[in-house]
C-alpha atoms as a PDB file:
ATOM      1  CA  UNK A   1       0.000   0.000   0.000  1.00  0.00           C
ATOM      2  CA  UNK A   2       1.569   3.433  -1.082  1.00  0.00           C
ATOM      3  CA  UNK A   3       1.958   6.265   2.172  1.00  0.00           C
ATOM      4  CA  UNK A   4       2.083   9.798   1.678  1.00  0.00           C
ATOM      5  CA  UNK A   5       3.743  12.335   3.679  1.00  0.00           C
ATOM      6  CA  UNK A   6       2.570  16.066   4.274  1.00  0.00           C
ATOM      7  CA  UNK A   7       3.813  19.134   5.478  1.00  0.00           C
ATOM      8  CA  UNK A   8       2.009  22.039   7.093  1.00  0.00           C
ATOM      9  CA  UNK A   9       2.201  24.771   5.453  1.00  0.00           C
ATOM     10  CA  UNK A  10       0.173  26.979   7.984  1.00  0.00           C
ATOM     11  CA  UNK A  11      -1.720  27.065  11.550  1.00  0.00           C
ATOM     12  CA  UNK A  12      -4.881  28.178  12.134  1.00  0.00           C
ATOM     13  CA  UNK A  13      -5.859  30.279  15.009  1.00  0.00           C
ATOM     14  CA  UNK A  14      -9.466  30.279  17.010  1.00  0.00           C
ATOM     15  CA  UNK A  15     -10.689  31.662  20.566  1.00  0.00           C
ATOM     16  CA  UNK A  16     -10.984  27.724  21.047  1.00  0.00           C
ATOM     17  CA  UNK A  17      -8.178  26.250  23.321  1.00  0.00           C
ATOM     18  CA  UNK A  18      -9.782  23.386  24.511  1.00  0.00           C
ATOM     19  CA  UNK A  19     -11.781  21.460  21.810  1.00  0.00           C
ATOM     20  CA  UNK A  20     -14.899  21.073  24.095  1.00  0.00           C
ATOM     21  CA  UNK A  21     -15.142  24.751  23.964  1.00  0.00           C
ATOM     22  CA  UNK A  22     -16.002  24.560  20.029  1.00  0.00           C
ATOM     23  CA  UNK A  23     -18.989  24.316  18.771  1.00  0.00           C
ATOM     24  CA  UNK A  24     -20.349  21.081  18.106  1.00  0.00           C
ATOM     25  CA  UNK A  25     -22.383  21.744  14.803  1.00  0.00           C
ATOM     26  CA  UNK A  26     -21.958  25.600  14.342  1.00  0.00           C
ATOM     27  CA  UNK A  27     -24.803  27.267  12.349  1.00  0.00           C
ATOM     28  CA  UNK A  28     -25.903  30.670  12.014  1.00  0.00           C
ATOM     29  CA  UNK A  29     -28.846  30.914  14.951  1.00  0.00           C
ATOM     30  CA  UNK A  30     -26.443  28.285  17.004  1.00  0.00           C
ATOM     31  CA  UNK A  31     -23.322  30.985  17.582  1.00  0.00           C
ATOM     32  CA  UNK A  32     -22.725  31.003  21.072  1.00  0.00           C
ATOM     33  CA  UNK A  33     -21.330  35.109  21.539  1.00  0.00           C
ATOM     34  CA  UNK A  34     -24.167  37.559  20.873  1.00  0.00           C
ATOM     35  CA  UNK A  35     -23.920  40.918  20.727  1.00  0.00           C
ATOM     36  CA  UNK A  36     -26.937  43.755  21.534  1.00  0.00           C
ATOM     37  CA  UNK A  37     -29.313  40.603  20.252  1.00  0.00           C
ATOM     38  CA  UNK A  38     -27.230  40.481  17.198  1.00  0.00           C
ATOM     39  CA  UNK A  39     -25.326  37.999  16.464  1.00  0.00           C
ATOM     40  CA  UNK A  40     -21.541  38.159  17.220  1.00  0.00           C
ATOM     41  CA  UNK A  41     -19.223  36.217  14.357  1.00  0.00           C
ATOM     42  CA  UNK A  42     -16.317  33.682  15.294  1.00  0.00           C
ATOM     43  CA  UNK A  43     -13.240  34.765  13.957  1.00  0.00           C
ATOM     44  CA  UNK A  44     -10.655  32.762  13.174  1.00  0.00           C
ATOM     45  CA  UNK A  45      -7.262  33.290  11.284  1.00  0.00           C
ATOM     46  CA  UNK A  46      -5.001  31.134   9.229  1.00  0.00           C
ATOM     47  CA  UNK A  47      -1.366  31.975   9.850  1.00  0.00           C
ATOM     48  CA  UNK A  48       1.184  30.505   6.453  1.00  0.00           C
ATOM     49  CA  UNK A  49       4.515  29.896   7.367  1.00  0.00           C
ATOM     50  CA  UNK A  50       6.879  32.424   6.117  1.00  0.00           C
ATOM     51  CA  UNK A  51       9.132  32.309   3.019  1.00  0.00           C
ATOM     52  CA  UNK A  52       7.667  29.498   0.580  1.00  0.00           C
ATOM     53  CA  UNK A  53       5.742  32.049  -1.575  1.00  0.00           C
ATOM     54  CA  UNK A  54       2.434  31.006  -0.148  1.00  0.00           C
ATOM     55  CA  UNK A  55       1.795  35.409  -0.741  1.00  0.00           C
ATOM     56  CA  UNK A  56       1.521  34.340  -4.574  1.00  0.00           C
ATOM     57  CA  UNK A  57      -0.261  31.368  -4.093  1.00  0.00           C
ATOM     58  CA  UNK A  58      -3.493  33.110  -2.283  1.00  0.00           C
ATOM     59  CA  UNK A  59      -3.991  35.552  -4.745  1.00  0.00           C
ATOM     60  CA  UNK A  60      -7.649  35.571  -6.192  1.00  0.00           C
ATOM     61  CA  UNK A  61      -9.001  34.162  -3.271  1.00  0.00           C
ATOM     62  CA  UNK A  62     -10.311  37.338  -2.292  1.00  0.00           C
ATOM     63  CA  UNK A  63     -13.064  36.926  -5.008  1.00  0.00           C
ATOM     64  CA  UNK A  64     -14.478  34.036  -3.209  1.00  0.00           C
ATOM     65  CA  UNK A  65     -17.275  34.004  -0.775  1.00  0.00           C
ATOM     66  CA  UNK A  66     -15.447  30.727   0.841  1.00  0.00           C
ATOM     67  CA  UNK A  67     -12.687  28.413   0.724  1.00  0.00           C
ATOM     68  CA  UNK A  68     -11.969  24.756   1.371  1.00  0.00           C
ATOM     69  CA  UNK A  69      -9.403  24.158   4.104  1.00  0.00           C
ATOM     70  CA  UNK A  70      -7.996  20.383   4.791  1.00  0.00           C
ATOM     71  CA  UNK A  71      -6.416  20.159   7.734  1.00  0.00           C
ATOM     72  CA  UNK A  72      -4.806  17.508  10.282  1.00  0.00           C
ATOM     73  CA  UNK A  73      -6.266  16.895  13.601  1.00  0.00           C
ATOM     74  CA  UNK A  74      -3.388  17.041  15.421  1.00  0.00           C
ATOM     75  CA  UNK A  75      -4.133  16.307  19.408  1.00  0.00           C
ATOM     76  CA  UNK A  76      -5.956  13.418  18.611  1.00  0.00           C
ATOM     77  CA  UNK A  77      -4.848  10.074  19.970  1.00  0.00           C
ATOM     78  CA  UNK A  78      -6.376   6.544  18.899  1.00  0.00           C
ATOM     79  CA  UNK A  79      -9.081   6.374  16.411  1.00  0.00           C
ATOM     80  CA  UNK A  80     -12.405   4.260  17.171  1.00  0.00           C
ATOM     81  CA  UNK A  81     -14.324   2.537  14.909  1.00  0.00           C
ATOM     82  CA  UNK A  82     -18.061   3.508  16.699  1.00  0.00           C
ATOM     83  CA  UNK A  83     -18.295   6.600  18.064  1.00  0.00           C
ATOM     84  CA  UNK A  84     -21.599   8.006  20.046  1.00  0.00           C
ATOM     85  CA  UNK A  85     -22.708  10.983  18.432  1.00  0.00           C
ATOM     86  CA  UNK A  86     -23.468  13.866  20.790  1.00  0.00           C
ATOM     87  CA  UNK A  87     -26.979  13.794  20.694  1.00  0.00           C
ATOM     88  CA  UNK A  88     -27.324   9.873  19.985  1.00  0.00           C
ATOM     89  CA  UNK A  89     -28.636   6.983  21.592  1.00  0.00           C
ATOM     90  CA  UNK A  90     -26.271   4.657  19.588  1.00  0.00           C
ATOM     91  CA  UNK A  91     -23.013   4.120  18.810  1.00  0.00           C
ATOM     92  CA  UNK A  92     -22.235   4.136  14.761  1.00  0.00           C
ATOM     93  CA  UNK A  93     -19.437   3.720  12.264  1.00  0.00           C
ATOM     94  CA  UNK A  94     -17.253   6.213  12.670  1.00  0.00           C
ATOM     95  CA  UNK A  95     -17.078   7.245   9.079  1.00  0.00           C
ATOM     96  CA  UNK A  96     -21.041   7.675   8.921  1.00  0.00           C
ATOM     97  CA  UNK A  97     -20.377  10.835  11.601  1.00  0.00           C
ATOM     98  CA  UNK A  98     -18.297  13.929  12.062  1.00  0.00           C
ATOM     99  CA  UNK A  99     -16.130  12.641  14.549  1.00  0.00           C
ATOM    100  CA  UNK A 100     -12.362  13.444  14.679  1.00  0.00           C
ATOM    101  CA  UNK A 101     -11.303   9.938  15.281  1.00  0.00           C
ATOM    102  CA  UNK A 102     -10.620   8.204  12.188  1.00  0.00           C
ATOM    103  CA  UNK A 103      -7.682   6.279  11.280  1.00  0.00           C
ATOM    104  CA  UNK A 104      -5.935   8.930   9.693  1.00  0.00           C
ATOM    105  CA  UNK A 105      -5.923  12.871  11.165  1.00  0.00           C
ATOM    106  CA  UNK A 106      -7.485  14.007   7.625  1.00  0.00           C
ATOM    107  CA  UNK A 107     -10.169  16.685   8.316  1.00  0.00           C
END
């Protein structure tokens, strides 16, 4: 079976430092900051590592209304192969959920 290797070529920062602080499944009426009743956005930044001409490679992205972003999940440890979904009464295959525990860190 062939491997592959990768290399980051970035971070990305959130106010999450603990990953039960995230939201679970974040939607628009589900943000959990408001603001004067409206709501408050999440930010979050993605920091490139400097000096590999990643400058020229993000050009033109500004004319898009969103991105795709695959990333590792790095702090996991072991992967499962049922998971219980946070509001379920059942475990299920881990591939048929969200979870972060999957035999590779791919997200």
């Amino acid at each position: 079976m062939k491997t592959y290797s990768v290399h980051p070529i970035g971070i990305i920062h959130t106010p999450y430092h603990e990953k039960y602080d995230a939201p679970r499944q974040p939607a628009r009426n589900e943000l959990p900051e408001k603001q004067g009743g409206a709501e408050k956005p999440i930010i979050g930044t993605i920091e490139l590592f400097p000096h590999q001409n990643f400058e020229q490679a993000t050009d033109d992205l500004a004319g898009f209304e969103y991105i795709w972003i695959i990333f590792l999940f790095d702090k996991n440890g072991e992967w499962k192969p049922k998971v219980l979904p946070p509001r379920g009464r059942k475990k299920r295959g881990v591939f048929a959920t969200r979870s972060p525990h999957r035999p590779n860190p791919i997200g």
